[in-house]
N, C-alpha and C. Protein backbone atom coordinates (compact mmCIF):
# COMPACT_ATOMS: atom_id res chain seq x y z
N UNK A 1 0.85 -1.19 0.00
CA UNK A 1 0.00 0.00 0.00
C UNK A 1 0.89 1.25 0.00
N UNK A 2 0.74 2.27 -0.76
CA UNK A 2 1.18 3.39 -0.75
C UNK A 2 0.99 4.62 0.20
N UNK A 3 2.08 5.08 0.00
CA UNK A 3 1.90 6.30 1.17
C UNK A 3 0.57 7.58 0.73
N UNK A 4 -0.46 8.05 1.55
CA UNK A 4 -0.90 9.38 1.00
C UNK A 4 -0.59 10.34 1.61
N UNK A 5 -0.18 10.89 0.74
CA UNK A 5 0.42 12.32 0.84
C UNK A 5 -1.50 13.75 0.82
N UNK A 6 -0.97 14.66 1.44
CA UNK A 6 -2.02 15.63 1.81
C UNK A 6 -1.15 16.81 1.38
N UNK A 7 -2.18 17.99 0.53
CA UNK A 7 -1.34 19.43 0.07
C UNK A 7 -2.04 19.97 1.51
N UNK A 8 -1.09 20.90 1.25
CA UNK A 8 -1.24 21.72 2.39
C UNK A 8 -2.18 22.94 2.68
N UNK A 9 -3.21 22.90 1.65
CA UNK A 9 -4.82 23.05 1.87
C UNK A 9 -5.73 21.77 2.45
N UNK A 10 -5.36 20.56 2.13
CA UNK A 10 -5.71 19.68 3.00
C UNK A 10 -5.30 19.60 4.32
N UNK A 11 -4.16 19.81 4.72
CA UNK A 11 -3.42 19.84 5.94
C UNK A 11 -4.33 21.30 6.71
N UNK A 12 -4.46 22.08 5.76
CA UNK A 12 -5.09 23.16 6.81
C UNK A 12 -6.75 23.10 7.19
N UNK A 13 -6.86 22.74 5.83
CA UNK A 13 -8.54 22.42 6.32
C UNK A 13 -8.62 21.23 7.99
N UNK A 14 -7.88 19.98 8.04
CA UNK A 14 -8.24 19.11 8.49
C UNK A 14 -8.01 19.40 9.79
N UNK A 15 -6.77 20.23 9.98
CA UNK A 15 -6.41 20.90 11.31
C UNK A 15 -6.74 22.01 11.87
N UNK A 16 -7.85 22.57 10.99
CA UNK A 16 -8.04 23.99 10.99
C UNK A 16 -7.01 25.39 11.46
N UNK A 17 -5.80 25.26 10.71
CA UNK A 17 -4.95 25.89 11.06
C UNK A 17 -4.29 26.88 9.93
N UNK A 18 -4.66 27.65 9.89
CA UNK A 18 -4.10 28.74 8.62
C UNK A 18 -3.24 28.15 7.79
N UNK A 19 -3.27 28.19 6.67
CA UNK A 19 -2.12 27.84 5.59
C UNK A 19 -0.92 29.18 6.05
N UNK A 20 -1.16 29.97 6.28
CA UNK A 20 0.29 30.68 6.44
C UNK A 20 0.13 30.52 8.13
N UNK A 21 -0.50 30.12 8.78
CA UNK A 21 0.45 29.14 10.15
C UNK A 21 1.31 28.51 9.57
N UNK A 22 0.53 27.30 8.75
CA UNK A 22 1.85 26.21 8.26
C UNK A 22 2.61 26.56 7.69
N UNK A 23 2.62 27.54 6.81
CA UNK A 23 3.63 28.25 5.72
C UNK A 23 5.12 28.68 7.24
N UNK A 24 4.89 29.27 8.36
CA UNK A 24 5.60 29.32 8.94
C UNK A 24 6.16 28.88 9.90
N UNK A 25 5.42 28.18 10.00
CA UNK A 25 5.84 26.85 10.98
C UNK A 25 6.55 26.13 9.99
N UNK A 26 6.68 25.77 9.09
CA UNK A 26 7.75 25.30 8.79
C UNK A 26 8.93 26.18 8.15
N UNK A 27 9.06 27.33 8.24
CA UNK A 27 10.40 28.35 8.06
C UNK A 27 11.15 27.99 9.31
N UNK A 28 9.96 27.93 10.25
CA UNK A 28 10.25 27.50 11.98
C UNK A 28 10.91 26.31 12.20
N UNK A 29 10.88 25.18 11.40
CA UNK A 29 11.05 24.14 11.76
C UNK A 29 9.96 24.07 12.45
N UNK A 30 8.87 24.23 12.55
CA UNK A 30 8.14 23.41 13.82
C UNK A 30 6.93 22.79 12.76
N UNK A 31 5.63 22.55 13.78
CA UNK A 31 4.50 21.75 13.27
C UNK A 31 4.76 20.34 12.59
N UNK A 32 4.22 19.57 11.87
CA UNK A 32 3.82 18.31 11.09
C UNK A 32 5.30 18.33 10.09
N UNK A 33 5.68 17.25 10.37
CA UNK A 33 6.87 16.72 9.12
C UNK A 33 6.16 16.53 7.51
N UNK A 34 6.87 17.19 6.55
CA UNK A 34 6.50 17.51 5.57
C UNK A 34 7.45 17.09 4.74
N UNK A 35 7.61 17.34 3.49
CA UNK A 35 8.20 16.22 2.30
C UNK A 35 7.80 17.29 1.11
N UNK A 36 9.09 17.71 -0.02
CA UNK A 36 9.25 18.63 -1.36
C UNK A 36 9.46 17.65 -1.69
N UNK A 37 8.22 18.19 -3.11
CA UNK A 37 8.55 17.56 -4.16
C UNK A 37 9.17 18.41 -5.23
N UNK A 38 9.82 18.71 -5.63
CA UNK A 38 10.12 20.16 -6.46
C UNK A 38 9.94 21.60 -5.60
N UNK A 39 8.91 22.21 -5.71
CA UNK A 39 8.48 23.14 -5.27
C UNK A 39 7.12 23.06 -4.81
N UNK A 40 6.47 21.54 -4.69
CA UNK A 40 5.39 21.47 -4.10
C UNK A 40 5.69 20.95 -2.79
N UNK A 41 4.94 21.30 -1.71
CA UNK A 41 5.21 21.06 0.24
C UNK A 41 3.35 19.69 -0.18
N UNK A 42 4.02 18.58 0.11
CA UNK A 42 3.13 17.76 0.77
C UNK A 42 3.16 16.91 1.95
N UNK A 43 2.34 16.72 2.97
CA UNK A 43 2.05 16.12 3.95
C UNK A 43 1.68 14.58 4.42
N UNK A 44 2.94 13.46 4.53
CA UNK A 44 2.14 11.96 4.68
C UNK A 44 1.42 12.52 5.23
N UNK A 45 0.26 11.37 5.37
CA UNK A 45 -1.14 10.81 5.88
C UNK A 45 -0.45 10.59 7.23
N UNK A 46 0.05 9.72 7.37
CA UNK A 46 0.58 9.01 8.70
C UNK A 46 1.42 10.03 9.66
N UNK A 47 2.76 10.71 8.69
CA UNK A 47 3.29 11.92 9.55
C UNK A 47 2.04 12.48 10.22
N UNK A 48 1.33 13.41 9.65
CA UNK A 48 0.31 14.21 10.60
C UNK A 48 -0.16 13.63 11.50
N UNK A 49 -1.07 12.48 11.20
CA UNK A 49 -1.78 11.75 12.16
C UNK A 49 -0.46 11.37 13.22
N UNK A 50 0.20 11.27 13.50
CA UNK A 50 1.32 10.85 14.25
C UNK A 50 1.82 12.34 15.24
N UNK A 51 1.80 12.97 14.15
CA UNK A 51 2.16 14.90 14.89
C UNK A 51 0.67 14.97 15.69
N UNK A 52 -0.51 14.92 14.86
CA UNK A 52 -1.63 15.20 15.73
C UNK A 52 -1.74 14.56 17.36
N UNK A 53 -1.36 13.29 17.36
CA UNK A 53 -1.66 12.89 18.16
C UNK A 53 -0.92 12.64 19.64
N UNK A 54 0.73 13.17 19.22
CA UNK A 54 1.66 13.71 19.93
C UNK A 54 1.37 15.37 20.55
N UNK A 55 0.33 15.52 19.96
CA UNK A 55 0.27 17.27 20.66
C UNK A 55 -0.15 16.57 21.93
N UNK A 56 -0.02 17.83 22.74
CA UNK A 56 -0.74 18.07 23.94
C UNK A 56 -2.41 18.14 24.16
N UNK A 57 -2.84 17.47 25.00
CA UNK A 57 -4.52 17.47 24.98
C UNK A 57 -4.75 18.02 26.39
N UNK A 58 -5.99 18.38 26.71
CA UNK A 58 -6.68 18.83 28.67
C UNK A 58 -7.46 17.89 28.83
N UNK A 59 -8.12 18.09 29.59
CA UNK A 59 -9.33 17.12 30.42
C UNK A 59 -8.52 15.70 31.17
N UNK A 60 -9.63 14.73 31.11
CA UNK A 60 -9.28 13.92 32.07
C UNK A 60 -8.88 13.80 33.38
N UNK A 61 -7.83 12.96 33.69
CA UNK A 61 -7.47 13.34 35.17
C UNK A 61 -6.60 14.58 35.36
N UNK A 62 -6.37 15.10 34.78
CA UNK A 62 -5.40 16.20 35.33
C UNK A 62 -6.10 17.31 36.16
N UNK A 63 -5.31 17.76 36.88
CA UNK A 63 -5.79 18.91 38.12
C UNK A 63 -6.10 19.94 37.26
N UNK A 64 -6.94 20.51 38.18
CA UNK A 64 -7.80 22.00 37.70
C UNK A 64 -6.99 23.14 38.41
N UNK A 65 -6.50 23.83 37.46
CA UNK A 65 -5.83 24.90 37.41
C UNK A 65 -7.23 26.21 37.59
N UNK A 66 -6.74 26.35 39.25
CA UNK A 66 -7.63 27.91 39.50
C UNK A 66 -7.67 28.91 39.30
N UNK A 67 -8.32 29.71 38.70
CA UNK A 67 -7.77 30.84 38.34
C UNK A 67 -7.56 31.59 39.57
N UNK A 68 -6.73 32.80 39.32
CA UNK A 68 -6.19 33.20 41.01
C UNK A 68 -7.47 34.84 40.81
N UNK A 69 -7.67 35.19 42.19
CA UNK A 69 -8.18 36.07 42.75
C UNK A 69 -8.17 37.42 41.88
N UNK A 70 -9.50 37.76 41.58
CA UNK A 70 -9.18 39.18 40.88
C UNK A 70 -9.17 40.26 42.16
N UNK A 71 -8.06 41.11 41.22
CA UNK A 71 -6.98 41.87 42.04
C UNK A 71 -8.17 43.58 41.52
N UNK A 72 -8.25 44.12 42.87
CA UNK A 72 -9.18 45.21 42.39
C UNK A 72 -7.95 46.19 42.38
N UNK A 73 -7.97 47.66 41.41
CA UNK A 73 -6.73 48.22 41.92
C UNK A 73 -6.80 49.37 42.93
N UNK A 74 -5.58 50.08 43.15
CA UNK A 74 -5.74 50.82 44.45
C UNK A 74 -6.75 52.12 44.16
N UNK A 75 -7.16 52.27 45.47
CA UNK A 75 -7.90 53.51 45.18
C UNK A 75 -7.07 54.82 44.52
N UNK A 76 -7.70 55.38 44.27
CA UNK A 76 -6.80 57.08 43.22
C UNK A 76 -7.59 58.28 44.16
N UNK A 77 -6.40 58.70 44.63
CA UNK A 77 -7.08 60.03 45.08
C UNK A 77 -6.81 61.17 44.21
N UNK A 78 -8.01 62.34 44.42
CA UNK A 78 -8.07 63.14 43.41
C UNK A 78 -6.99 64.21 44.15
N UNK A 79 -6.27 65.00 43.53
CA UNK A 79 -5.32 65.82 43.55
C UNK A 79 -5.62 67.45 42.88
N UNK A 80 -5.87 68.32 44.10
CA UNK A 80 -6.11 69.49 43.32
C UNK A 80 -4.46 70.55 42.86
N UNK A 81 -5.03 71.39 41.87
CA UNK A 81 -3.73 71.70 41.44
C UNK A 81 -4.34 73.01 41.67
N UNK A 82 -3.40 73.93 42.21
CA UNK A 82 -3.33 75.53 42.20
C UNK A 82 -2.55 76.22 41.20
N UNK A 83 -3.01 77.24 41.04
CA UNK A 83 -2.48 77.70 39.94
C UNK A 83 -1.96 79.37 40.67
């Protein structure tokens, strides 16, 4: 079976992530491993799914991060000016 490859309008649709995210994320080196063919940027099937699923996710057991105390600020006193 052959590899499928995804353009990187597919890659953005599926991840919903800007084509010029990806456009710079990879100047970055970062995001989904990618593959030139000439001057075309395509995406294995499997790379992504493999990057997707290495991201970071929430929920589950992990602790709930509280948000901390809103901070009111100091009072302002009014200041008269003489002239």
């Amino acid at each position: 079976m052959g590899i499928r490859f995804l353009t990187e309008n597919e890659v953005a649709t599926r991840t919903r992530i800007s084509l010029a995210t990806l456009r710079r994320w990879r100047l970055e080196n970062k995001g989904p491993r990618y593959h030139k063919f000439g001057s075309l940027v395509r995406y294995a099937e499997d790379d992504l799914t493999n990057w997707e699923d290495a991201q970071p996710s929430g929920g589950g057991d992990l602790p709930r991060i509280e948000p901390s105390p809103e901070r009111r600020p100091a009072a302002v006193q009014k200041v008269r000016l003489s002239r």
